[in-house]
Protein backbone atom coordinates (compact mmCIF):
# COMPACT_ATOMS: atom_id res chain seq x y z
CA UNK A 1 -28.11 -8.73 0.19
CA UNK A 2 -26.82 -8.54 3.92
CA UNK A 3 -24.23 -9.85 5.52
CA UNK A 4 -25.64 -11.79 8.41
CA UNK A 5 -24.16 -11.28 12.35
CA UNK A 6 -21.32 -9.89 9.89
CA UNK A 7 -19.98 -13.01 8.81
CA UNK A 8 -21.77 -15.10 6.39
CA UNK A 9 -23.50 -13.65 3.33
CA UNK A 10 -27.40 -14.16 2.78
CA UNK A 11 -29.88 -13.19 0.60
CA UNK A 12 -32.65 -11.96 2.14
CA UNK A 13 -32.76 -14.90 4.18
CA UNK A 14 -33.98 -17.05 1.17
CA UNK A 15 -31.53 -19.46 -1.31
CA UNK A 16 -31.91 -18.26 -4.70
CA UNK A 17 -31.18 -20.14 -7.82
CA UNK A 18 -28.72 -19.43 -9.88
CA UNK A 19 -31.06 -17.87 -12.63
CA UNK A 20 -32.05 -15.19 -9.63
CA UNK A 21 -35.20 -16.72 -8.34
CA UNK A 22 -35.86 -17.96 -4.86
CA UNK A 23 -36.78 -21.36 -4.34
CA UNK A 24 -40.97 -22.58 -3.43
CA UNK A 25 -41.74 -18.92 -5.45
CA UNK A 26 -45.22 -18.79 -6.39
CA UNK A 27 -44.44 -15.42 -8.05
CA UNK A 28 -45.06 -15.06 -12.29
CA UNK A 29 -41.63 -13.67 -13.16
CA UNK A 30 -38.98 -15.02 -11.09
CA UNK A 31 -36.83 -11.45 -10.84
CA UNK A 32 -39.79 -10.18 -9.46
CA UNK A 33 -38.82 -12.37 -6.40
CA UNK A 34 -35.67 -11.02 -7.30
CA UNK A 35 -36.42 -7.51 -6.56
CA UNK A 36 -38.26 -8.42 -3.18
CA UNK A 37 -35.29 -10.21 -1.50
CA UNK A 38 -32.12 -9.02 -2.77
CA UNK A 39 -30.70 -5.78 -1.74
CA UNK A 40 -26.93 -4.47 -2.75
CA UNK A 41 -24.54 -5.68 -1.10
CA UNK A 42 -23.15 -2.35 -1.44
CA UNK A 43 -23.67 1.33 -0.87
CA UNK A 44 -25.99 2.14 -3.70
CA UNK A 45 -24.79 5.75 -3.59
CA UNK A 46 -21.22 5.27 -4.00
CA UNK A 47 -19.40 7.65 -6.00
CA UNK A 48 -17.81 6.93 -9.03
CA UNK A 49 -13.99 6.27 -8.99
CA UNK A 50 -12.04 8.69 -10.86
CA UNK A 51 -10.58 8.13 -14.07
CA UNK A 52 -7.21 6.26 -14.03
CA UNK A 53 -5.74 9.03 -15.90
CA UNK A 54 -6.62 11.55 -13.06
CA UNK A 55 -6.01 9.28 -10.07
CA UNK A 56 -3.40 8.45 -7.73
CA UNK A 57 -3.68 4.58 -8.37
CA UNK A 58 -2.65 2.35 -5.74
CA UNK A 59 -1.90 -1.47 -6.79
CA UNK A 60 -2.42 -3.70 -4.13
CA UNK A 61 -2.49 -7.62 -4.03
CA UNK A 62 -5.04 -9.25 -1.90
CA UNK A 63 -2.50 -11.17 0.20
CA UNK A 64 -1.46 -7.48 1.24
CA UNK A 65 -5.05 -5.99 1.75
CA UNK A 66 -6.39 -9.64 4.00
CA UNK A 67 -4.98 -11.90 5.90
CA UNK A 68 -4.68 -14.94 3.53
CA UNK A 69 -1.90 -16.90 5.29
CA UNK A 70 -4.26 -20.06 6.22
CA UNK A 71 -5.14 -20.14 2.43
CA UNK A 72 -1.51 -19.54 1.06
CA UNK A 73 -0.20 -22.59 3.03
CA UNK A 74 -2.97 -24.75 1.49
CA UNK A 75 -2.01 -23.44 -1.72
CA UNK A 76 1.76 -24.25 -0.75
CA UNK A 77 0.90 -27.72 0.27
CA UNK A 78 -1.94 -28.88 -1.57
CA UNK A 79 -1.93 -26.96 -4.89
CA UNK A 80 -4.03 -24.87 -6.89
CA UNK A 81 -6.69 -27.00 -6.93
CA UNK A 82 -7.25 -27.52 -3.52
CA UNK A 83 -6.75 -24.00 -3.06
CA UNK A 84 -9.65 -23.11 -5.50
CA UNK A 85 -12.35 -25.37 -4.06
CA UNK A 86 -11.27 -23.95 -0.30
CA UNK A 87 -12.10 -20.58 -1.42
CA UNK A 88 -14.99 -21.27 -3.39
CA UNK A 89 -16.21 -22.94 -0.08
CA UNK A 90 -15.61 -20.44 2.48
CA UNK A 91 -16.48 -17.87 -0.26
CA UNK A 92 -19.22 -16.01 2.06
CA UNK A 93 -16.46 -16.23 4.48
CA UNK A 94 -14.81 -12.62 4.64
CA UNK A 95 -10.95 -12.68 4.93
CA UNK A 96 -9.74 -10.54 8.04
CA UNK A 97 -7.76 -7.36 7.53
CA UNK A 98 -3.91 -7.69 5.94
CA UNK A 99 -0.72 -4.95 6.42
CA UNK A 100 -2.68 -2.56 3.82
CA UNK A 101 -5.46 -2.77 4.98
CA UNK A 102 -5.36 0.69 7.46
CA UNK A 103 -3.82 1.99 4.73
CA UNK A 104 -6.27 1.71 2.39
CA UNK A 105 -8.91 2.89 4.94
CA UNK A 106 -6.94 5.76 5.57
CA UNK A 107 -6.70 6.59 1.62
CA UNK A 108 -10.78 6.13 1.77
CA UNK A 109 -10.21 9.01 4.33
CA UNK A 110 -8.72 11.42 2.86
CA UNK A 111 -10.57 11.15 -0.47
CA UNK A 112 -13.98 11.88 1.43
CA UNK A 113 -12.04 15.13 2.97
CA UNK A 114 -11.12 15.85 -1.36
CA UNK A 115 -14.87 15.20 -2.25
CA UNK A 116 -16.06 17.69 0.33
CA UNK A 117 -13.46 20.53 -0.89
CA UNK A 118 -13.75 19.60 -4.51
CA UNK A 119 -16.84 17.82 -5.60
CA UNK A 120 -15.87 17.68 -9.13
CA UNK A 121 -12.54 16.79 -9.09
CA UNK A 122 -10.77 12.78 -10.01
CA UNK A 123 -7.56 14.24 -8.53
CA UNK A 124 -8.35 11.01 -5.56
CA UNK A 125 -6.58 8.40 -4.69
CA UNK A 126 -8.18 5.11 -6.38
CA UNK A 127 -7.41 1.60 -5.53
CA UNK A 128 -6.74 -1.29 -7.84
CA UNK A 129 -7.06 -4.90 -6.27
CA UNK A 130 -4.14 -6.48 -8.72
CA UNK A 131 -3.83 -10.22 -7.97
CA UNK A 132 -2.78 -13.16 -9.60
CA UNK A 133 -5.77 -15.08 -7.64
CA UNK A 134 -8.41 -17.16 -9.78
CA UNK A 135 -11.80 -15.74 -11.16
CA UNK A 136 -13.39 -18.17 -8.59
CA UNK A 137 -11.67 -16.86 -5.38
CA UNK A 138 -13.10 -13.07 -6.91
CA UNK A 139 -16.41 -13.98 -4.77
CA UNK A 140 -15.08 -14.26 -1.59
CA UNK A 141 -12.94 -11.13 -2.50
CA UNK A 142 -15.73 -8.76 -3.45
CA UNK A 143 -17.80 -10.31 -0.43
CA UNK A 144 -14.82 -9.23 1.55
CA UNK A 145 -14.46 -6.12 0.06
CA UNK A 146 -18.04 -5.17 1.06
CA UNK A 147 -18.32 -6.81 3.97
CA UNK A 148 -15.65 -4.07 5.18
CA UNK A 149 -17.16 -1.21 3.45
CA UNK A 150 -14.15 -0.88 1.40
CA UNK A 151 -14.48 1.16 -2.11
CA UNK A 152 -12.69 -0.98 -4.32
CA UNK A 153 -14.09 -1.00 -7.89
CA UNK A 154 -11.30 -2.17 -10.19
CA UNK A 155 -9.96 -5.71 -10.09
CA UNK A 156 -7.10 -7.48 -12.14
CA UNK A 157 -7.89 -10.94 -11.43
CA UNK A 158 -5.31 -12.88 -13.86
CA UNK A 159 -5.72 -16.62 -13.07
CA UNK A 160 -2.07 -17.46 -11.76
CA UNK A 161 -0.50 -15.16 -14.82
CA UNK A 162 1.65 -12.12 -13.40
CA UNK A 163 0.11 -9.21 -13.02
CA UNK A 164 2.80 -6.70 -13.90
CA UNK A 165 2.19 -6.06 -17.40
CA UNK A 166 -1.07 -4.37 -16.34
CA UNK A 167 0.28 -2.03 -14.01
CA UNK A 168 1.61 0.49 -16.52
CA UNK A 169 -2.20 -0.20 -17.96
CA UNK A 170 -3.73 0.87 -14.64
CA UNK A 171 -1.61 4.30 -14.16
CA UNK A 172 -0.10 3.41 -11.16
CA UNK A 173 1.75 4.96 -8.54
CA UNK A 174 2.26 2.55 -6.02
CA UNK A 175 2.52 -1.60 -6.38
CA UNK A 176 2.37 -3.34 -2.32
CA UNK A 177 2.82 -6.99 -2.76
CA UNK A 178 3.73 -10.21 -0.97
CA UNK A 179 5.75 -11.71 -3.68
CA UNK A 180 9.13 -9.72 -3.54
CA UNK A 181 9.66 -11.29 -7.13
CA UNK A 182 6.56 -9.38 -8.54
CA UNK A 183 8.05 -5.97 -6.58
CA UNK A 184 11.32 -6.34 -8.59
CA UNK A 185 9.49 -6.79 -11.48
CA UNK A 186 7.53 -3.98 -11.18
CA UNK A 187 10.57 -1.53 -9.89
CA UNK A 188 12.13 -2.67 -12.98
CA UNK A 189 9.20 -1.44 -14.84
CA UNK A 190 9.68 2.01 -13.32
CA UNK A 191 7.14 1.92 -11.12
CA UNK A 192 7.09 2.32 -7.52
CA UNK A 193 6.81 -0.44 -5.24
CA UNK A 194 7.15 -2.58 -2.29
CA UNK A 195 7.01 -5.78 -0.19
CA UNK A 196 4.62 -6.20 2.36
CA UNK A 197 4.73 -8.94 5.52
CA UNK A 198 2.30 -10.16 7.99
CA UNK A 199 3.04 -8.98 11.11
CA UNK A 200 2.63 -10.22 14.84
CA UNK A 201 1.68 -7.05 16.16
CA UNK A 202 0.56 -3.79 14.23
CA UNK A 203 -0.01 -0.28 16.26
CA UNK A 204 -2.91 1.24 16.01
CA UNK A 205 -2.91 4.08 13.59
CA UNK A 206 -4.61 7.43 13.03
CA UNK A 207 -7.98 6.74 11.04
CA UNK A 208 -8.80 10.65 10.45
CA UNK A 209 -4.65 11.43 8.57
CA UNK A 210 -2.84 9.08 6.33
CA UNK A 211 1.04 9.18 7.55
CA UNK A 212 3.50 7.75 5.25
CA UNK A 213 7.46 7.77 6.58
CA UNK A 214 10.14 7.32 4.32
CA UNK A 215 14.11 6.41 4.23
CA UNK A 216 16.00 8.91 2.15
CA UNK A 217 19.16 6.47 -0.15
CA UNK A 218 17.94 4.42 -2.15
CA UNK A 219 14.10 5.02 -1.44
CA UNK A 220 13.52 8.58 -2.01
CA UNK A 221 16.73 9.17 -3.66
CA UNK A 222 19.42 7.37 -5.58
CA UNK A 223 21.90 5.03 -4.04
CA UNK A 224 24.68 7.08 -5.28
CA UNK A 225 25.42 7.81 -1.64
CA UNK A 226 24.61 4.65 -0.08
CA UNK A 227 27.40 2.79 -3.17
CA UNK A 228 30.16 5.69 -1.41
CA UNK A 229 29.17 4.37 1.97
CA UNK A 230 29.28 0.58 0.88
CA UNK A 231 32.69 0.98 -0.92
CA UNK A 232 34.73 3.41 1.28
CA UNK A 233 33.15 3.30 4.33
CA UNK A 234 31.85 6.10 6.63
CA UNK A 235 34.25 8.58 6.47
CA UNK A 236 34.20 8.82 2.84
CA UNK A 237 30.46 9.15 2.82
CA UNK A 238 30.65 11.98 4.71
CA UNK A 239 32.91 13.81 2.65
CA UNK A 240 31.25 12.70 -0.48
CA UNK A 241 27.90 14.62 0.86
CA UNK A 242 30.01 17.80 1.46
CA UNK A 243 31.65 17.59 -1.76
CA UNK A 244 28.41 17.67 -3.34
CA UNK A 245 25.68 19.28 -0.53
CA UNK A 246 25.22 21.49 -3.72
CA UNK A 247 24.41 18.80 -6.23
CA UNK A 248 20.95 17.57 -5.87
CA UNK A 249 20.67 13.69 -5.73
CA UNK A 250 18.97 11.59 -8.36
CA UNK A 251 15.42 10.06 -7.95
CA UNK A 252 14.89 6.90 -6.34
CA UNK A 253 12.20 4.63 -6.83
CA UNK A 254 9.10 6.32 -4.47
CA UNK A 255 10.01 9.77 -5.02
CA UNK A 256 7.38 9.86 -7.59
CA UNK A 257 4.80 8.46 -4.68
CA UNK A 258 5.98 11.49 -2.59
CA UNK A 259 5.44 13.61 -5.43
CA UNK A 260 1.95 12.44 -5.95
CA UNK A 261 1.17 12.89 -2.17
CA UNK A 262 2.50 16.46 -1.90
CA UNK A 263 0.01 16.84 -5.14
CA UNK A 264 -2.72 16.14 -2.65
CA UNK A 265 -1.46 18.08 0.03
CA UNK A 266 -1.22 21.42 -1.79
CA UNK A 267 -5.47 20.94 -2.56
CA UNK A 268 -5.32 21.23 0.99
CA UNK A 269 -3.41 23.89 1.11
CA UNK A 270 -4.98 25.78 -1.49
CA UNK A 271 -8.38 25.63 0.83
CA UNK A 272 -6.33 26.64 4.03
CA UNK A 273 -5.68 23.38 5.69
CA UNK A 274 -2.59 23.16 5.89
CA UNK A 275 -2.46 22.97 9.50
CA UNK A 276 -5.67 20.40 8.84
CA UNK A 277 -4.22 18.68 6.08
CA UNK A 278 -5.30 14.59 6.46
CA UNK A 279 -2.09 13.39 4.52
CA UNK A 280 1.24 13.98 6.65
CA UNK A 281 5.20 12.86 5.38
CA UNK A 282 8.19 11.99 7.25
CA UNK A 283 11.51 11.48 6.26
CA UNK A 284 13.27 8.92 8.49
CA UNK A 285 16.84 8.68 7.73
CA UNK A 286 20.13 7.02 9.27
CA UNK A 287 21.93 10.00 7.77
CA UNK A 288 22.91 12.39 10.60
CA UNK A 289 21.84 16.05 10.14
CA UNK A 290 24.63 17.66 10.69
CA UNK A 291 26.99 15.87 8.43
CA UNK A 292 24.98 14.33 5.50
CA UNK A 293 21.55 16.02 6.35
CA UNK A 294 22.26 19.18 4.06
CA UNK A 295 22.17 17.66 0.97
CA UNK A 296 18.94 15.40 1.23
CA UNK A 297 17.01 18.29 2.46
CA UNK A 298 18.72 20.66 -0.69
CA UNK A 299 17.62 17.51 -3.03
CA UNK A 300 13.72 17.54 -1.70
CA UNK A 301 13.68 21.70 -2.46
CA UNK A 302 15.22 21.17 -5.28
CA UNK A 303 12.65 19.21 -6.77
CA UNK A 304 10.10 21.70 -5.80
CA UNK A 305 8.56 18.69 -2.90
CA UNK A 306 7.97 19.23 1.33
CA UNK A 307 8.40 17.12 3.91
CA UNK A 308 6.46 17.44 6.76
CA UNK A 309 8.75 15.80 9.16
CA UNK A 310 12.77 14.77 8.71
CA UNK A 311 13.97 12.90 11.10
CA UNK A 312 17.78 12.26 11.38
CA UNK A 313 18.62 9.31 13.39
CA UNK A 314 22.79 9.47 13.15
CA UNK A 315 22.85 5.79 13.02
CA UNK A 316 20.24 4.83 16.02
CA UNK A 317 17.48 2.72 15.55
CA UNK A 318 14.23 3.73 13.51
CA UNK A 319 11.69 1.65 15.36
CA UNK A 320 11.12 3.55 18.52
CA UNK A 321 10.53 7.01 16.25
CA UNK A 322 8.26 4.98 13.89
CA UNK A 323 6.54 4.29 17.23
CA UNK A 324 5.72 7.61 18.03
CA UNK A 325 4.72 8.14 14.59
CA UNK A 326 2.63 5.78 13.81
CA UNK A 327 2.88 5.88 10.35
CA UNK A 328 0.39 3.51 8.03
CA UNK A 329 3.50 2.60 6.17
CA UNK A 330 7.22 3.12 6.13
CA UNK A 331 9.52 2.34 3.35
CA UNK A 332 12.74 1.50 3.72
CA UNK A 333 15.69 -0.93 1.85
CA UNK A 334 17.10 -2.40 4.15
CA UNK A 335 15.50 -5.52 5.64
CA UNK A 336 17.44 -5.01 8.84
CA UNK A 337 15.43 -1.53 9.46
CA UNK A 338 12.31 -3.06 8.21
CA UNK A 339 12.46 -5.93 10.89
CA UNK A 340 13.26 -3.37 13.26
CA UNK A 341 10.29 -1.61 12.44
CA UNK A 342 8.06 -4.55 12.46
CA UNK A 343 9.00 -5.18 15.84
CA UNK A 344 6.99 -2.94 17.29
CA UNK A 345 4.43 -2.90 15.00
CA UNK A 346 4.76 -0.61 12.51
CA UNK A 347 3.98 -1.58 9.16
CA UNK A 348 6.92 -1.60 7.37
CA UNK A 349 7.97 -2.57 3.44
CA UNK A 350 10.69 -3.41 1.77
CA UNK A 351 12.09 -1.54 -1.74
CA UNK A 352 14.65 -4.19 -2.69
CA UNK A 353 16.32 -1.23 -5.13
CA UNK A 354 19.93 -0.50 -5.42
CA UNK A 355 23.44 -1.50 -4.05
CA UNK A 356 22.21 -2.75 -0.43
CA UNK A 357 20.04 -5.54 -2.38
CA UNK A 358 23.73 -7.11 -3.76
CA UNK A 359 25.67 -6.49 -0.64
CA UNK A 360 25.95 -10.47 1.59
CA UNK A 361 24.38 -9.73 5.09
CA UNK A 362 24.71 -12.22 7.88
CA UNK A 363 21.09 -12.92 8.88
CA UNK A 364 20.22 -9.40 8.37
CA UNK A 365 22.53 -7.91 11.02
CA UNK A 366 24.66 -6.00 9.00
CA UNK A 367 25.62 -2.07 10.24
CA UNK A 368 22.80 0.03 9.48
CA UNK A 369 24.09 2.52 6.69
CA UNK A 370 24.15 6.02 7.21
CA UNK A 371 21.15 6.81 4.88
């Protein structure tokens, strides 16, 4: 098969039949036909994906990984069945690139760097395409999926069911969806995970080293901290944290994603490239260094994990640091930093977890917490 002037999908330039033979064949055996027109539509020497059990499985939905806004709002406005036959249609039609999708090219990355270093190992990132999308839109998906050389072998396709009971199945580390109700659902589950949005703009990011920034309450840590902050105010935060510098936080929900990343790193490290290493962290936090900075940095030693970069902001914005950055995806709880973010284009999620999701904001402009 080849894609043709990149957009529409043809066999050899021949229709074939749906039992694999090309029409006006004069051939004996129609798959001999078969074998003279149609070529994979993929690599043929792709390497197998690891075993979930060994990988670093990333979950994400297809409305995350494309651009799929057009065929949400038919889906919106004219139902399911409407929204079938449109894809079905247009199903040689590849979708263009979503929030994940850099991403997920920059995962691709680093696991050709791992294959190079460690030809045997399933210690890779692998990518699940988890969607609650049809059977019939899977064509226009996989035709996607090859038409931008992505290595995606593992669907969950589950015909407008959720697809949450299958993430536990899968091994997963890390759920990006559209459908905040799905994230919740999936936090709830124990499982790490986040809400993705089209953006306007997106920077351009690094397409040699994966950069992933995180906020510290609530995100990489409890929101023990952030519930101080909410219920006393400032002051009492801050002498909460030196109370207890000593006293390592609990977990949030993506610590375990940080974990699993610094897992990665240290293969790096273990072949000297550490100063080379294709996966970089950042910590960006509201907390300010000198008075609440102590006891986030104690909590990340204490559970044995680096950072590569902590940035405390003391209250100012995140965006314009995220700028520099350029990180392929920041986490964060609070909407009001993740539209900041957004802004100017970085690609930024949302963890709806702990005390900030039941606190009333005003159109999202409530004080940014010191976290």
């Amino acid at each position: 098969m080849n894609l043709d002037n990149g957009q529409s999908l043809t066999v050899g330039g021949q229709d074939l039949t749906r039992n694999g033979s090309s029409s006006g064949s004069s051939s004996r055996y129609p798959w001999e036909d078969a074998k003279k027109v149609m070529k994979p539509s993929t690599p043929t020497r792709k390497p197998q994906p690891p075993k979930p059990e060994n990988a670093i499985t990333i979950a994400v939905s297809s409305r995350v990984l494309f651009n799929m806004e057009k065929e949400q709002q038919i889906y919106e406005q004219q139902g399911m069945e409407e929204y079938i036959r449109y894809q079905v249609e247009h199903e040689s039609e590849p979708f263009g690139p979503g929030p994940a999708f850099s991403f997920v090219k920059a995962l691709e990355a680093v696991n050709a760097r791992l294959r190079e270093l460690y030809p045997e190992s399933e210690e890779l990132f692998d990518v699940v395409l988890m969607t609650n999308n049809h059977a019939y839109v899977g064509l226009r998906l996989i035709n996607t999926i090859n038409h931008h050389q992505l290595f995606i072998e593992r669907f969950c396709m589950t015909g407008g069911n959720s697809p949450i009971g299958y993430l536990k199945a899968y091994h997963t580390n890390l759920y990006l969806s559209a459908d905040p109700g799905k994230v919740r659902e999936a936090l709830e589950e124990g499982i790490a995970a986040a809400t993705m949005f089209t953006q306007e703009k997106m920077k351009e990011v690094s397409d040699t080293q994966l950069r992933v920034a995180f906020d510290g309450d609530a995100v990489l840590f409890s929101d023990e901290s952030e519930r101080i902050y909410k219920a006393h105010g400032l002051d009492k935060f801050f002498e909460h944290e030196k109370a207890h510098e000593n006293k390592p936080l609990d977990h949030g929900p993506l610590k375990g994603f940080l974990e699993a990343l610094g897992k990665l790193q240290k293969r790096f490290y273990g072949k000297g490239q550490r100063m080379d290493c294709p996966i970089r962290t950042y910590l960006v936090t509201a907390r300010s260094a000198a008075s609440s900075g102590t006891r986030a940095l104690k909590t990340l030693r204490s559970w044995g994990l680096e950072i590569d970069e902590a940035l405390f902001l003391a209250g100012a914005p995140k965006g314009p640091m995220l700028e520099k950055i350029r990180p392929h995806i920041f986490f964060d709880d609070q909407m009001f930093h993740v539209e900041g973010a957004a802004e100017m284009g970085t690609v930024a999620c949302h963890v709806p977890y702990g005390i900030a999701q039941k606190v009333s904001r005003k159109a999202g402009k409530e004080p940014s917490a010191p976290k």
